[in-house]
N, C-alpha and C. Protein backbone atom coordinates (compact mmCIF):
# COMPACT_ATOMS: atom_id res chain seq x y z
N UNK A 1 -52.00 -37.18 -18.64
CA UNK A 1 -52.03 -38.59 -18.34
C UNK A 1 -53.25 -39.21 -18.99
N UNK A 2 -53.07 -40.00 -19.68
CA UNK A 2 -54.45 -41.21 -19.98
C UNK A 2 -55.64 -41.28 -19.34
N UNK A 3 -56.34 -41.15 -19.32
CA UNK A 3 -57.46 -41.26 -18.47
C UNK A 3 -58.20 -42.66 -18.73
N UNK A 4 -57.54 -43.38 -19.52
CA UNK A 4 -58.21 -45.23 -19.86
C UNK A 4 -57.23 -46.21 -18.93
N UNK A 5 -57.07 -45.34 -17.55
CA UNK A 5 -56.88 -46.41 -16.41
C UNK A 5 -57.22 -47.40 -16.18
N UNK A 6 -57.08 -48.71 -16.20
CA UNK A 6 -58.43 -49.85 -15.45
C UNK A 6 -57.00 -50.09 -14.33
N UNK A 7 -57.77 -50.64 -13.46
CA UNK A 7 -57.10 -51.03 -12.01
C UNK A 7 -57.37 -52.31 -11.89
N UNK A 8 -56.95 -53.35 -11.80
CA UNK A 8 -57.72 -55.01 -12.32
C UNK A 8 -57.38 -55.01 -10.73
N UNK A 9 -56.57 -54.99 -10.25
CA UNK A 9 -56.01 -55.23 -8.63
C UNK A 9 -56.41 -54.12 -7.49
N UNK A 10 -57.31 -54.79 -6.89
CA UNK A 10 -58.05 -53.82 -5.79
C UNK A 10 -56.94 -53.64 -4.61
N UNK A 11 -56.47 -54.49 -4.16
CA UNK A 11 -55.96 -54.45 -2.62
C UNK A 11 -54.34 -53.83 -2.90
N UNK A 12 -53.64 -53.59 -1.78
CA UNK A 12 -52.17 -53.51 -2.10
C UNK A 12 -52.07 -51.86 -2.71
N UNK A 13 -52.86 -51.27 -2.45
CA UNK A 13 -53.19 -49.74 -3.24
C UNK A 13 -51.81 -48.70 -3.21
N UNK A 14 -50.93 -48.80 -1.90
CA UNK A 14 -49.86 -48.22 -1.94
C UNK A 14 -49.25 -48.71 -3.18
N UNK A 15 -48.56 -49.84 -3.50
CA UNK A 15 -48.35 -50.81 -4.34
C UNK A 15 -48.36 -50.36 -5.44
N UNK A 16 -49.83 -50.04 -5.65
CA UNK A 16 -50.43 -49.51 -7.34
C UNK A 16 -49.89 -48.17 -7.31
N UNK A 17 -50.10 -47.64 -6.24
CA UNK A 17 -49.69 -46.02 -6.57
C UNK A 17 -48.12 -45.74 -6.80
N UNK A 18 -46.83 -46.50 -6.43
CA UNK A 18 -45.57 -46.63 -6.41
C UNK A 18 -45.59 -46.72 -7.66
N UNK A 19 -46.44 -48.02 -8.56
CA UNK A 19 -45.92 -48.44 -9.51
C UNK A 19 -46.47 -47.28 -10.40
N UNK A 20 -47.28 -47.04 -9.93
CA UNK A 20 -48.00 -46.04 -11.64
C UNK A 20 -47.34 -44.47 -11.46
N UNK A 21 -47.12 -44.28 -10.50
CA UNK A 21 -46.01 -42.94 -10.67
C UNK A 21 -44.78 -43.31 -10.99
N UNK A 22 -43.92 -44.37 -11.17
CA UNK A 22 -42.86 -44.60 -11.58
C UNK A 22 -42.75 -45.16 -12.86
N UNK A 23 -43.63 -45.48 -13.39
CA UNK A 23 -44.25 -46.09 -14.90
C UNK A 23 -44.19 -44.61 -15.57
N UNK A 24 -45.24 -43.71 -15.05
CA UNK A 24 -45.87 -42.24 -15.39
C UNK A 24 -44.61 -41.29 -15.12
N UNK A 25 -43.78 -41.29 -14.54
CA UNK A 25 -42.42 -40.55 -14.23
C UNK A 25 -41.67 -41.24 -15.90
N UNK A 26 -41.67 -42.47 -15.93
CA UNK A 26 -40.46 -42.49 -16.88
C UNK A 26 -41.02 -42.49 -18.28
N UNK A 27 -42.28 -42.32 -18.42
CA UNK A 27 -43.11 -42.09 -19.58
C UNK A 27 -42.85 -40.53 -19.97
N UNK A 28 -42.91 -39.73 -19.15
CA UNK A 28 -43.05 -38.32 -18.98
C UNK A 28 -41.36 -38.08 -19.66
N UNK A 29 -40.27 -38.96 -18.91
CA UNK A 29 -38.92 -38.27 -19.24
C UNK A 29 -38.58 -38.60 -20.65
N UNK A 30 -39.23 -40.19 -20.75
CA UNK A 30 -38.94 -40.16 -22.35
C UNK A 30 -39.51 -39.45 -23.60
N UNK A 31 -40.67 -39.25 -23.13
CA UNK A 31 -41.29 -37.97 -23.99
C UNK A 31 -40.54 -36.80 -23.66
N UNK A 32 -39.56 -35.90 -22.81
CA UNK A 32 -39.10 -35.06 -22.92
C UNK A 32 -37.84 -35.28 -23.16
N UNK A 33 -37.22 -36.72 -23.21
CA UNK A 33 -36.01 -37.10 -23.58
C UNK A 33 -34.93 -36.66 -22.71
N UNK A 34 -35.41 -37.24 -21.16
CA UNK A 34 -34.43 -36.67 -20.17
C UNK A 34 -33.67 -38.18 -19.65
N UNK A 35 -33.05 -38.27 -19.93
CA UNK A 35 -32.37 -39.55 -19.80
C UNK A 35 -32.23 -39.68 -18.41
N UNK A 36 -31.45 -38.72 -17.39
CA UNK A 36 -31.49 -38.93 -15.83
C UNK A 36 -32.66 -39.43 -15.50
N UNK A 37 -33.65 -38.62 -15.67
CA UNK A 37 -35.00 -38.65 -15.03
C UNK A 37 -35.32 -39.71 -15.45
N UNK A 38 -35.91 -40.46 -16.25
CA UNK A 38 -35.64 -41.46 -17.00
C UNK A 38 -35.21 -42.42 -16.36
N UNK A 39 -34.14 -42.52 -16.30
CA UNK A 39 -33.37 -43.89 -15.83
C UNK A 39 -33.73 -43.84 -14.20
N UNK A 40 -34.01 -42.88 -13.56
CA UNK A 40 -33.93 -42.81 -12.30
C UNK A 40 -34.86 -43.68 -11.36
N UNK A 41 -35.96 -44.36 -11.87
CA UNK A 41 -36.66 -45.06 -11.71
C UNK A 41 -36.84 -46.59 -12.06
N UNK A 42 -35.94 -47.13 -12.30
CA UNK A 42 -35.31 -48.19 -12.61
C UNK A 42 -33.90 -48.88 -11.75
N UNK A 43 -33.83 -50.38 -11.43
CA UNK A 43 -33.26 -50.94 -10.37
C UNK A 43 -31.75 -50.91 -10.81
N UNK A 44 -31.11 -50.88 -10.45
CA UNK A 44 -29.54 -50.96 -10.53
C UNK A 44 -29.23 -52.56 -11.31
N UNK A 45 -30.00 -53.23 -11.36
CA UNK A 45 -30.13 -54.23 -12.03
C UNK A 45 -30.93 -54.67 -12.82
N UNK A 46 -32.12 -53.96 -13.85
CA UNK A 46 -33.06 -53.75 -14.44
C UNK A 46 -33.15 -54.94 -15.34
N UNK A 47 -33.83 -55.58 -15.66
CA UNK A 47 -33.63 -56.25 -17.42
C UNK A 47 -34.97 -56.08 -17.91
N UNK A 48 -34.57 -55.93 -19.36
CA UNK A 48 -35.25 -55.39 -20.21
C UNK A 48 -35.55 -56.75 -21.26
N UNK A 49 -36.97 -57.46 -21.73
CA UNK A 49 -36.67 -58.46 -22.48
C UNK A 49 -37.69 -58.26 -23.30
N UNK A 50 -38.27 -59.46 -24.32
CA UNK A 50 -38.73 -59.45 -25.33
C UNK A 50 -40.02 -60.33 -24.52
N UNK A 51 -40.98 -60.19 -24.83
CA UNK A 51 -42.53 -61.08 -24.59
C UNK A 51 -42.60 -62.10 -25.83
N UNK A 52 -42.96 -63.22 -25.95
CA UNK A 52 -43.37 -63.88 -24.63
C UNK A 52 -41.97 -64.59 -24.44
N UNK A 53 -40.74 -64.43 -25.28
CA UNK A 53 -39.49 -65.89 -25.07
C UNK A 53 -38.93 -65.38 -24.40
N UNK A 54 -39.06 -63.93 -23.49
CA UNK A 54 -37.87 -63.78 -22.32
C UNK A 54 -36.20 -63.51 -22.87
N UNK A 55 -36.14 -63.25 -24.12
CA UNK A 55 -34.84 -62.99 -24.68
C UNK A 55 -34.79 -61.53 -23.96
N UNK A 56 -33.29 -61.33 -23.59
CA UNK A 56 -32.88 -60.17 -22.95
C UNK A 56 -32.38 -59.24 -24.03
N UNK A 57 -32.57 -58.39 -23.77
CA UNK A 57 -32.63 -57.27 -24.86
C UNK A 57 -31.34 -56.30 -23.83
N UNK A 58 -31.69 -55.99 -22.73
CA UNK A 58 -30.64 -55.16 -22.20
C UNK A 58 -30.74 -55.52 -20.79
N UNK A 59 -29.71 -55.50 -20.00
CA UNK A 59 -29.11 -55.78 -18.13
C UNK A 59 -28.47 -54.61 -17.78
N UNK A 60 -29.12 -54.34 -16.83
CA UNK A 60 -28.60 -53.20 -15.85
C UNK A 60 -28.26 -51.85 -16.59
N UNK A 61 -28.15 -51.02 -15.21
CA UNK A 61 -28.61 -49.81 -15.40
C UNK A 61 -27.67 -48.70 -16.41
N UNK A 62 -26.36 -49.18 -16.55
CA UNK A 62 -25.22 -48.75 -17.62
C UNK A 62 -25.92 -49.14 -19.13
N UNK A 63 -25.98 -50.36 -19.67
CA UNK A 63 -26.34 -50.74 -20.59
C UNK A 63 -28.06 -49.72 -20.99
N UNK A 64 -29.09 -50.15 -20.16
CA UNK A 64 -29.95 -49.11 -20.16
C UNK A 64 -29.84 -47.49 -20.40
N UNK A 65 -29.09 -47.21 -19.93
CA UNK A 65 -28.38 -45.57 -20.35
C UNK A 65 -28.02 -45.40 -21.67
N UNK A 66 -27.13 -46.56 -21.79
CA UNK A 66 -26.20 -46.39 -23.03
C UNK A 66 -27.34 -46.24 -24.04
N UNK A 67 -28.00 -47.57 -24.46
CA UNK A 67 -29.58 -47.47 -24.86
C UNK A 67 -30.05 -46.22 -25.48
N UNK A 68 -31.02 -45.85 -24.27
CA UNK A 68 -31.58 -45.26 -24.72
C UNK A 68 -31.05 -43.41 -24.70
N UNK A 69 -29.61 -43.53 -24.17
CA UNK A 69 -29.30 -41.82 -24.89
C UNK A 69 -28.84 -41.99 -26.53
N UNK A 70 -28.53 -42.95 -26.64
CA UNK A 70 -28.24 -43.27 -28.42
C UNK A 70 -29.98 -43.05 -28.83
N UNK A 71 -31.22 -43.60 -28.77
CA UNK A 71 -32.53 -43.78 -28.82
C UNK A 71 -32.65 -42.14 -29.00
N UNK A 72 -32.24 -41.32 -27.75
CA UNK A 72 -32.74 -39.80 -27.98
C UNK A 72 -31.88 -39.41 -29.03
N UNK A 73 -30.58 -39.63 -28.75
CA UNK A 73 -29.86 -38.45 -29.71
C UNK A 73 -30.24 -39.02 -31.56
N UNK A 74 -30.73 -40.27 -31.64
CA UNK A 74 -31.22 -40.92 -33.14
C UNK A 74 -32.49 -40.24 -33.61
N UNK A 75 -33.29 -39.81 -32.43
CA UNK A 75 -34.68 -39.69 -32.51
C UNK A 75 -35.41 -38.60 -31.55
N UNK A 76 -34.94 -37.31 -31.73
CA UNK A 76 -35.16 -36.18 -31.39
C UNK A 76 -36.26 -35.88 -31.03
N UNK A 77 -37.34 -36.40 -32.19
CA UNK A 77 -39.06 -36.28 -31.79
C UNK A 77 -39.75 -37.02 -31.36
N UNK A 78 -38.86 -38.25 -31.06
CA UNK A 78 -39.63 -39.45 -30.32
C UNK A 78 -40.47 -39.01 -29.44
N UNK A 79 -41.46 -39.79 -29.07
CA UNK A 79 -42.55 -39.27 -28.60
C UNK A 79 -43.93 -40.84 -28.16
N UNK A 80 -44.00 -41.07 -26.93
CA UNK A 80 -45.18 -42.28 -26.94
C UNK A 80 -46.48 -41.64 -26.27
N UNK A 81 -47.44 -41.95 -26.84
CA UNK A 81 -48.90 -41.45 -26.01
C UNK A 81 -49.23 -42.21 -25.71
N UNK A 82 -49.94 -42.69 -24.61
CA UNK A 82 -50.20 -43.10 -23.59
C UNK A 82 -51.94 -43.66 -23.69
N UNK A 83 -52.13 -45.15 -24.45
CA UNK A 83 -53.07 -45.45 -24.52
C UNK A 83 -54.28 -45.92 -24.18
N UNK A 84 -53.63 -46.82 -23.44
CA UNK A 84 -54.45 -47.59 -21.86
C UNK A 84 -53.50 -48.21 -20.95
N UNK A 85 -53.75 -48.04 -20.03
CA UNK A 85 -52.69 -48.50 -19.03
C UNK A 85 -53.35 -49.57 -17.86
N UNK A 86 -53.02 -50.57 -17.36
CA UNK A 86 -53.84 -51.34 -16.95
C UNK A 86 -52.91 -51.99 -15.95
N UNK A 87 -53.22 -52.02 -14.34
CA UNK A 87 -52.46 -52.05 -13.46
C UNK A 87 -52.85 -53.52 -12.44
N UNK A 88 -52.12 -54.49 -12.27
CA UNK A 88 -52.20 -55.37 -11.50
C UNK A 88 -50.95 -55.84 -10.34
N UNK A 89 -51.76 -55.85 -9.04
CA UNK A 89 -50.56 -55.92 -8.01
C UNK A 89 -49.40 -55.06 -8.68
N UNK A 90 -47.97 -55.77 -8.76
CA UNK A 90 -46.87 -54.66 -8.88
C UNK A 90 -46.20 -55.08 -10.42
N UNK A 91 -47.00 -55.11 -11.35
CA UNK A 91 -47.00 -55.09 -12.71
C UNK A 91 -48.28 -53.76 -13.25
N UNK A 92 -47.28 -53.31 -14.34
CA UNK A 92 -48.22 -52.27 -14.29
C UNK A 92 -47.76 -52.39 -15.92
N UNK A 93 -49.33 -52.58 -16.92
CA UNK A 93 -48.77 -52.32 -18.47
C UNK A 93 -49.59 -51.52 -19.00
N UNK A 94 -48.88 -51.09 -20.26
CA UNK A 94 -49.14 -50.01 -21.04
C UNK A 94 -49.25 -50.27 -22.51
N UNK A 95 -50.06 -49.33 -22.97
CA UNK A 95 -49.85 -50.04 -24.31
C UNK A 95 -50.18 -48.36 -25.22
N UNK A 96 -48.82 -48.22 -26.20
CA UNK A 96 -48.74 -46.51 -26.39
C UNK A 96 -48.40 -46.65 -27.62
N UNK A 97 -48.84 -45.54 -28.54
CA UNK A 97 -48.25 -45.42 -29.82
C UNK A 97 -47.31 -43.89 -29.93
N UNK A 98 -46.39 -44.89 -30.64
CA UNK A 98 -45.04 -44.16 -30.68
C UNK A 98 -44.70 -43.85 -31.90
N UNK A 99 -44.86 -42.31 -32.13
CA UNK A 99 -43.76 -41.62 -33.53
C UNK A 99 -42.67 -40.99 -33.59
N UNK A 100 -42.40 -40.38 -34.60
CA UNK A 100 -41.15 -39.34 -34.53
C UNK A 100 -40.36 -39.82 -34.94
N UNK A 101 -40.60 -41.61 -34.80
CA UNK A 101 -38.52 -42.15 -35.12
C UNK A 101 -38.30 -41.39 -36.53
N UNK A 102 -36.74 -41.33 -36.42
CA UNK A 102 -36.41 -40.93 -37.70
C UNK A 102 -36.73 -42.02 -39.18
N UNK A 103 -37.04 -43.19 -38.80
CA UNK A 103 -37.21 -44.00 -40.02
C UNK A 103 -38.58 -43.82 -40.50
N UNK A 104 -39.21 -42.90 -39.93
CA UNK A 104 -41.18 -42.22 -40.31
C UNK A 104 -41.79 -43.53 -40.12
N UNK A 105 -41.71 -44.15 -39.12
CA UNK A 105 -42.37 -45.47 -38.89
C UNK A 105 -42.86 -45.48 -37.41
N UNK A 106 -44.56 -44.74 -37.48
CA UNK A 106 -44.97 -44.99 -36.11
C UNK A 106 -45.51 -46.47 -36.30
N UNK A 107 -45.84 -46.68 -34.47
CA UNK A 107 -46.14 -48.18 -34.24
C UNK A 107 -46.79 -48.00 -33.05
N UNK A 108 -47.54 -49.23 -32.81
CA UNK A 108 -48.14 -49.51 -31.31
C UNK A 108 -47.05 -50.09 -30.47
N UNK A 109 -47.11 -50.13 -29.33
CA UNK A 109 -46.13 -50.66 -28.44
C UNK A 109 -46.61 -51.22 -27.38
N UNK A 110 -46.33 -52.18 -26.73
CA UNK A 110 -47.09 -52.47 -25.23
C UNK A 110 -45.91 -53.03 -24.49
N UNK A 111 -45.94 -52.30 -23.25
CA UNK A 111 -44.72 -52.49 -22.41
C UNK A 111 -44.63 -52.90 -21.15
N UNK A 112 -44.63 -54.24 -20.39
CA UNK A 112 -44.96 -54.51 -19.35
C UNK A 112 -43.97 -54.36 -17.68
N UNK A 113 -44.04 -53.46 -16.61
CA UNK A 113 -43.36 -53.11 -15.98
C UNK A 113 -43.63 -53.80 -14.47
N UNK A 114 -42.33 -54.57 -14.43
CA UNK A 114 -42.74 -54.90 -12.36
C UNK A 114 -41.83 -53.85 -11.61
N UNK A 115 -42.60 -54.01 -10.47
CA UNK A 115 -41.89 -53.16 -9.38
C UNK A 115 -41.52 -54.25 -8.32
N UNK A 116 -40.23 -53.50 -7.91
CA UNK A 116 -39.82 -54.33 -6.73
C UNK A 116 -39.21 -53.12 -5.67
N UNK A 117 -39.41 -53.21 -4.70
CA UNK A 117 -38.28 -52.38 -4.07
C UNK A 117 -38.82 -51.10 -4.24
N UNK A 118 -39.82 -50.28 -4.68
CA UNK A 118 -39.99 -49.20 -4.91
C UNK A 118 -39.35 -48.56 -6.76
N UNK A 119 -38.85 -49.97 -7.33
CA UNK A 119 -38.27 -49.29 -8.34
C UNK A 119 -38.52 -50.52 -9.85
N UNK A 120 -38.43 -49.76 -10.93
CA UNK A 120 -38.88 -50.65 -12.31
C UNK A 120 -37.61 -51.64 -12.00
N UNK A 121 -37.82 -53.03 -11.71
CA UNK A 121 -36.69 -54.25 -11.78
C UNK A 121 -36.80 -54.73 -13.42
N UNK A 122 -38.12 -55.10 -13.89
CA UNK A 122 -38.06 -55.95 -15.11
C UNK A 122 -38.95 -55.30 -16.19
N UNK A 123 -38.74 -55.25 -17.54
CA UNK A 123 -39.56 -54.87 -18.31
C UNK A 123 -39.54 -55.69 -19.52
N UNK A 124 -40.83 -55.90 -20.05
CA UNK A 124 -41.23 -56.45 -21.33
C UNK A 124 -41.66 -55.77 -22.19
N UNK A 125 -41.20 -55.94 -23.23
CA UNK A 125 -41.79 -55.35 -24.30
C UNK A 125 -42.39 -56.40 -25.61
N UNK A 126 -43.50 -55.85 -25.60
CA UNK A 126 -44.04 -57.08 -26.66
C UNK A 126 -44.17 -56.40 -28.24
């Protein structure tokens, strides 16, 4: 795990800890490319969009599957490390560089995650 934690949000600590093991759970499956595990942490109604215009990229938890097992089976060595992660109330973001794709094109990534319910509801990706 990263050790360039910052915690910007003091109070609500259960809160932080839900969100950053369920952030850190689905970080872990996509680096091993376990799609169950993976998805398992995410709301039955998830959306997935673009920063900052809110264009939806993907809805719910079928579409999400579909996703990203095409993502593994394209990209075998995919792989994100885990750069700084920076946690407020029940948003929790990350910001990771990612290789392996098959097009030899690593990149930075920053990915912003809320929790609701005990589970990832919304994500951004910028």
């Amino acid at each position: 795990m990263c050790s360039n934690i910052i915690n910007v949000y003091k109070g609500e600590s259960s809160m932080k800890e839900i969100g950053e093991k369920l952030v850190q759970k689905q970080l872990d499956a996509y680096n091993a490319q376990n799609l169950e595990d993976f998805v398992s942490v995410y709301s039955e109604d998830v959306i997935v969009m673009e920063f900052p215009s809110n264009s939806i990229i993907t809805i719910g938890m079928e579409e999400m599957r579909e996703g990203y097992s095409r993502l593994f089976k394209e990209n075998p060595k995919n792989h994100a490390e885990l750069l700084t992660r920076i946690v407020k109330g029940n948003r929790i973001i990350d910001h990771e560089f990612v290789t392996g794709r098959t097009n030899g094109i690593d990149r930075q990534a920053i990915a912003i995650y809320e929790i609701e319910n005990e589970k990832i509801s919304k994500v951004w990706f910028l």
